[in-house]
C-alpha atoms as a PDB file:
ATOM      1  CA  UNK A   1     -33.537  16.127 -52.876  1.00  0.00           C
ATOM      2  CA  UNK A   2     -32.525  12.274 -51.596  1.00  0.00           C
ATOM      3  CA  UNK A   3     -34.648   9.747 -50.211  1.00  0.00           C
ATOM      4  CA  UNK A   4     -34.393   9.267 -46.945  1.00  0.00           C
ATOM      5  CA  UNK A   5     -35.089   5.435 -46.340  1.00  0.00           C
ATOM      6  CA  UNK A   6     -35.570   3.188 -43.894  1.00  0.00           C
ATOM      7  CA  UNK A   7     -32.537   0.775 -42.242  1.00  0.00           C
ATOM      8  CA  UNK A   8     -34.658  -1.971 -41.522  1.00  0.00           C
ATOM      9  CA  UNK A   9     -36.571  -2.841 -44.667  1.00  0.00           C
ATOM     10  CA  UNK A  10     -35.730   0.529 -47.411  1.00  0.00           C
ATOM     11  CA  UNK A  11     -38.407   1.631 -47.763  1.00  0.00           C
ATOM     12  CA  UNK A  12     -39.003   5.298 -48.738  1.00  0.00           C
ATOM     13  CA  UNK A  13     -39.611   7.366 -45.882  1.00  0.00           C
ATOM     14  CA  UNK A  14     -40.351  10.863 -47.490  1.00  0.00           C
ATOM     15  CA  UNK A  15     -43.528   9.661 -48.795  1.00  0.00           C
ATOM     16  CA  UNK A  16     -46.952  10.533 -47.181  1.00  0.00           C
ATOM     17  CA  UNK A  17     -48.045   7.985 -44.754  1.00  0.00           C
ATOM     18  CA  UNK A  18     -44.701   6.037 -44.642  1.00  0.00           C
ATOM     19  CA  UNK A  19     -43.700   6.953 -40.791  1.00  0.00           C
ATOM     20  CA  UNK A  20     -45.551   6.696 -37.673  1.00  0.00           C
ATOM     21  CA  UNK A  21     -44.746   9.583 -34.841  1.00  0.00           C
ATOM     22  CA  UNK A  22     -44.974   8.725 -31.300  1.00  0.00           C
ATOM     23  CA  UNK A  23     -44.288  11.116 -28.231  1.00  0.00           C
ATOM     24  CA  UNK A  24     -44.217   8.714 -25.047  1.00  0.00           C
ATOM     25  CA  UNK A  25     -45.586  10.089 -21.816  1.00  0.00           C
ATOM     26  CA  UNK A  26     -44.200   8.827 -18.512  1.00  0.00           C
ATOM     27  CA  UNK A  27     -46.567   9.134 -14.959  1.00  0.00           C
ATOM     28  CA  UNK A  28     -47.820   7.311 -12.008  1.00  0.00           C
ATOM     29  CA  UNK A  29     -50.853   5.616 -10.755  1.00  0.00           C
ATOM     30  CA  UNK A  30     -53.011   6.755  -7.762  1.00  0.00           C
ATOM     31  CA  UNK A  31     -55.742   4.830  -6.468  1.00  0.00           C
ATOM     32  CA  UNK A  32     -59.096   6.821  -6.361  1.00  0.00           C
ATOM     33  CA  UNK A  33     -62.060   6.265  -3.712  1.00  0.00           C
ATOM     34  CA  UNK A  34     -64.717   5.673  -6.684  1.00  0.00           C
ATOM     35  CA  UNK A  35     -67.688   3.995  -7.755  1.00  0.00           C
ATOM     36  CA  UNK A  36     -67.805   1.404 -10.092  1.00  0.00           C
ATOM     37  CA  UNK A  37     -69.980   3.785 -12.469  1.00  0.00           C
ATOM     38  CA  UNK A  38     -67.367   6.215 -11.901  1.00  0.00           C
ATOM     39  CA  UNK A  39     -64.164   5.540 -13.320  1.00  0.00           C
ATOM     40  CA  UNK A  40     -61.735   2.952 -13.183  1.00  0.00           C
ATOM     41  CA  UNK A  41     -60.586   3.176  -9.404  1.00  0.00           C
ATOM     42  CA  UNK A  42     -57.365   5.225 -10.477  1.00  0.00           C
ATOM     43  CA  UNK A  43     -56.021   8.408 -11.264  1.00  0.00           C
ATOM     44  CA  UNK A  44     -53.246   8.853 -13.631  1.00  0.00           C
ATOM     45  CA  UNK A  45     -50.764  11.396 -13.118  1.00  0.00           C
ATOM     46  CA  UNK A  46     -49.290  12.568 -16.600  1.00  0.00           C
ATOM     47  CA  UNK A  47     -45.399  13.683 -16.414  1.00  0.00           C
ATOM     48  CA  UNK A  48     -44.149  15.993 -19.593  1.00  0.00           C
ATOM     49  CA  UNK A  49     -43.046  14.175 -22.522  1.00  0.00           C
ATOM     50  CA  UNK A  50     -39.168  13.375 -23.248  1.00  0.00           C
ATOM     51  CA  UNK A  51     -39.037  11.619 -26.646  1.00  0.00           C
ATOM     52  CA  UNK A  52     -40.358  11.202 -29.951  1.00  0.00           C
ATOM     53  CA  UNK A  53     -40.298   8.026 -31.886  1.00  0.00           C
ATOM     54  CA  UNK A  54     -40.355   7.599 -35.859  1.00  0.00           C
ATOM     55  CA  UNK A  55     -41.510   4.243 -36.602  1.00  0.00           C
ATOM     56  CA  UNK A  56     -41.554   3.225 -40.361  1.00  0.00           C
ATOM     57  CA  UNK A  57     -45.092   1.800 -41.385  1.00  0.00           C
ATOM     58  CA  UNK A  58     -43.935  -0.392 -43.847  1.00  0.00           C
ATOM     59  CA  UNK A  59     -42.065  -2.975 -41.753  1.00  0.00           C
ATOM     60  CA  UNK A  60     -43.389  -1.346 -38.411  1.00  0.00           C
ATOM     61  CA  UNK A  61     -39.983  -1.086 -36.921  1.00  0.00           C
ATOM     62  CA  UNK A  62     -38.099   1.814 -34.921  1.00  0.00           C
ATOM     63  CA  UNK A  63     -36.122   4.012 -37.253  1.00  0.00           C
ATOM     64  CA  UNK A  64     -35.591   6.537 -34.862  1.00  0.00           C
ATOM     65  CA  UNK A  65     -35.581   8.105 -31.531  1.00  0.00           C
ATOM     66  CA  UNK A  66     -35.420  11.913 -31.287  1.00  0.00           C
ATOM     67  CA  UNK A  67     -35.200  13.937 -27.728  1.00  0.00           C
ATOM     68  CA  UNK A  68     -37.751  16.735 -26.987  1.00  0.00           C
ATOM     69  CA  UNK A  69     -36.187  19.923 -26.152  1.00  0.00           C
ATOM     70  CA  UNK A  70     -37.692  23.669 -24.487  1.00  0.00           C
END
């Protein structure tokens, strides 16, 4: 099987622990009517993910971008 490496720096990304995996979540803010001992004073509205991200650990760069589909 090849390697699959890394643009940025080369490293070898089919080893464990060598790429990070981030799913990015987009929303909106709404102000709350709390206490202090409450919460923070906002509500946050979470909207469905739409990408993933692979981001190599070695050099802790973007090596990818991947769309989420149904």
């Amino acid at each position: 099987m090849a390697e699959i490496k890394c643009t940025n720096c080369g490293a070898d990304l089919s080893a464990p622990g060598s790429v990070r995996i981030a799913e990015y979540h987009f929303g909106r803010l709404e102000v709350a009517q709390q206490e202090i001992v409450e919460g923070p004073g906002y509500i946050y509205h979470r909207e469905k993910p739409d990408v993933y991200t692979i981001i190599c650990n070695g050099c802790k760069r973007l090596v990818r971008t991947l769309p989420l589909h149904k």
